[in-house]
Protein backbone atom coordinates (compact mmCIF):
# COMPACT_ATOMS: atom_id res chain seq x y z
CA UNK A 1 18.09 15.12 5.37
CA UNK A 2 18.55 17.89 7.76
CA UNK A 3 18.62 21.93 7.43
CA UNK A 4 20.46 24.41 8.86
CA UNK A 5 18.36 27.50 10.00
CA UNK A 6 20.16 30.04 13.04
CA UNK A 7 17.36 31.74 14.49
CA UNK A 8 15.46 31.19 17.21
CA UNK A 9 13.11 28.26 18.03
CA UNK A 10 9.29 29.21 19.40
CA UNK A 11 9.98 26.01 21.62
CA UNK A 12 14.01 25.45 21.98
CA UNK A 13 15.22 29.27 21.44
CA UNK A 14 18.84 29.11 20.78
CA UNK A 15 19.76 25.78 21.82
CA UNK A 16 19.97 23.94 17.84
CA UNK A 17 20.27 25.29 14.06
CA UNK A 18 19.65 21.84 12.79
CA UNK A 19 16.26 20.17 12.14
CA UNK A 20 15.99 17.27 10.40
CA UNK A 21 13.65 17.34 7.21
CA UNK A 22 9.98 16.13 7.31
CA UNK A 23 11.07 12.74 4.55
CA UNK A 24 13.43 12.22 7.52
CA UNK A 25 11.14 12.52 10.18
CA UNK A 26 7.97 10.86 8.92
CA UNK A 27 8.50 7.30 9.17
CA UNK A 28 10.47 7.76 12.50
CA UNK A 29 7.97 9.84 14.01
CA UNK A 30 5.08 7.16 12.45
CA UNK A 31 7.20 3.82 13.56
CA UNK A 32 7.66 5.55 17.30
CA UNK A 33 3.79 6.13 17.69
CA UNK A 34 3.08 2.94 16.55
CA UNK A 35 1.00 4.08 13.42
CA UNK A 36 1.03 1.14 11.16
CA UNK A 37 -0.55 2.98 7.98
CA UNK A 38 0.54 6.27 6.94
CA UNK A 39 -2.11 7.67 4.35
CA UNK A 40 -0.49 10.26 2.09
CA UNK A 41 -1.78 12.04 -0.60
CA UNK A 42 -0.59 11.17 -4.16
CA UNK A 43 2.39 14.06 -3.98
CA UNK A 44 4.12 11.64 -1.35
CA UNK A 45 4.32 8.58 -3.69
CA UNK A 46 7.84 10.04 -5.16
CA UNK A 47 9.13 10.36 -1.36
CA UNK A 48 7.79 6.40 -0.44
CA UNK A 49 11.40 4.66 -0.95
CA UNK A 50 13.44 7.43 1.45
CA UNK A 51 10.06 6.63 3.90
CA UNK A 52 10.61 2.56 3.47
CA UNK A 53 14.18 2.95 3.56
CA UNK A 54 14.56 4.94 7.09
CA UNK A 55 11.70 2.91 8.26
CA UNK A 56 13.63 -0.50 7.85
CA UNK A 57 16.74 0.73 8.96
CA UNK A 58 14.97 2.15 12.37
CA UNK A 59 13.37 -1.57 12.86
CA UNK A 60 16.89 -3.46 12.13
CA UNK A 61 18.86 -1.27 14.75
CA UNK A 62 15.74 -2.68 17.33
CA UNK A 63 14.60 1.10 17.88
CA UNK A 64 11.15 0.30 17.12
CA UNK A 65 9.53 -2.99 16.89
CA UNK A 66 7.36 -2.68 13.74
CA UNK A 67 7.66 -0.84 10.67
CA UNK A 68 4.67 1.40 9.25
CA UNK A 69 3.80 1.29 5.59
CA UNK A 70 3.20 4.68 3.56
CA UNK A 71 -0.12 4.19 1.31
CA UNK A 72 -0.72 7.19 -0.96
CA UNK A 73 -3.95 7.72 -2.45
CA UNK A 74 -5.63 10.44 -4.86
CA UNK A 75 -7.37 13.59 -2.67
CA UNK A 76 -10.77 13.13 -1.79
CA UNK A 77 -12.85 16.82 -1.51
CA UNK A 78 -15.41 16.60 1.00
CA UNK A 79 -17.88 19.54 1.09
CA UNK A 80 -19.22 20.40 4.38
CA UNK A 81 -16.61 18.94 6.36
CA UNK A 82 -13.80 20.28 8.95
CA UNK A 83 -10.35 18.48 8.13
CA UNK A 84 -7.96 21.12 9.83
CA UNK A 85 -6.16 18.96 12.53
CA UNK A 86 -6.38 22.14 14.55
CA UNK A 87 -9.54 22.46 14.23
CA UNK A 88 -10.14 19.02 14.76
CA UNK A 89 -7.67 18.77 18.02
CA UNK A 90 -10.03 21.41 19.79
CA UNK A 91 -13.37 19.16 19.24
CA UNK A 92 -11.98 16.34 20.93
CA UNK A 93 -10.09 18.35 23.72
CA UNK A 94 -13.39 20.87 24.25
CA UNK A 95 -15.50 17.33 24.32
CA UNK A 96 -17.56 18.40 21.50
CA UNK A 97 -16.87 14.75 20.47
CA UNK A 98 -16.23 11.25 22.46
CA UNK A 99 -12.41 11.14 20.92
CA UNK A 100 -11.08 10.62 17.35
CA UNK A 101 -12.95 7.47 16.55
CA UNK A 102 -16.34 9.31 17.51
CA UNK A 103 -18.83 8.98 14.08
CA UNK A 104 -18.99 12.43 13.48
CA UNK A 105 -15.57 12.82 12.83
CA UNK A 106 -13.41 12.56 9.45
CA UNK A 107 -10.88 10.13 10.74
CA UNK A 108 -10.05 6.21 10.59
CA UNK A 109 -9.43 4.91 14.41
CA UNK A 110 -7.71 1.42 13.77
């Protein structure tokens, strides 16, 4: 669940070696921002139990008080369209759009 890695950090330098794994991380980082759906792509739907499993366990020891729910579904290919979250971030922080559930934009606001 973790790795080991001693070099330096771009953000913490020298201070760890260990960093926990992204199937680790997921449903904690989900559960914590209070993201109730996690939409995954079908290559996730083999990693769903460790995601349900750490996801309960955070919600019984009270650390969070819901627990999100991983959905995978097939990749959809849409022509024409800017999906790179970077990309993305800079269109709602440059106020090209009104925020992430603005129309124009290939995202779900719930």
């Amino acid at each position: 669940l973790y790795r080991i890695k001693h070099e330096s950090h771009q953000a913490t330098g020298d201070a760890w070696c260990l960093y926990p794994m992204y199937d680790y991380s997921h449903p904690i980082a989900d559960a914590v921002e209070g993201i109730t759906h996690s939409l995954c792509t079908l290559e996730f739907e083999d990693h769903r139990p460790l995601y349900d499993w750490v996801a309960e366990r955070i919600v019984k020891a009270g650390l969070v008080p819901t627990q999100p729910r991983q959905i995978e579904f097939s990749r959809l290919n849409l022509k024409y369209t800017v999906l790179s979250k970077r990309k993305l971030i800079q269109l709602v922080e440059d106020a090209h759009v009104s925020g992430w559930d603005d129309p124009r934009m290939p995202t779900i606001s719930g």
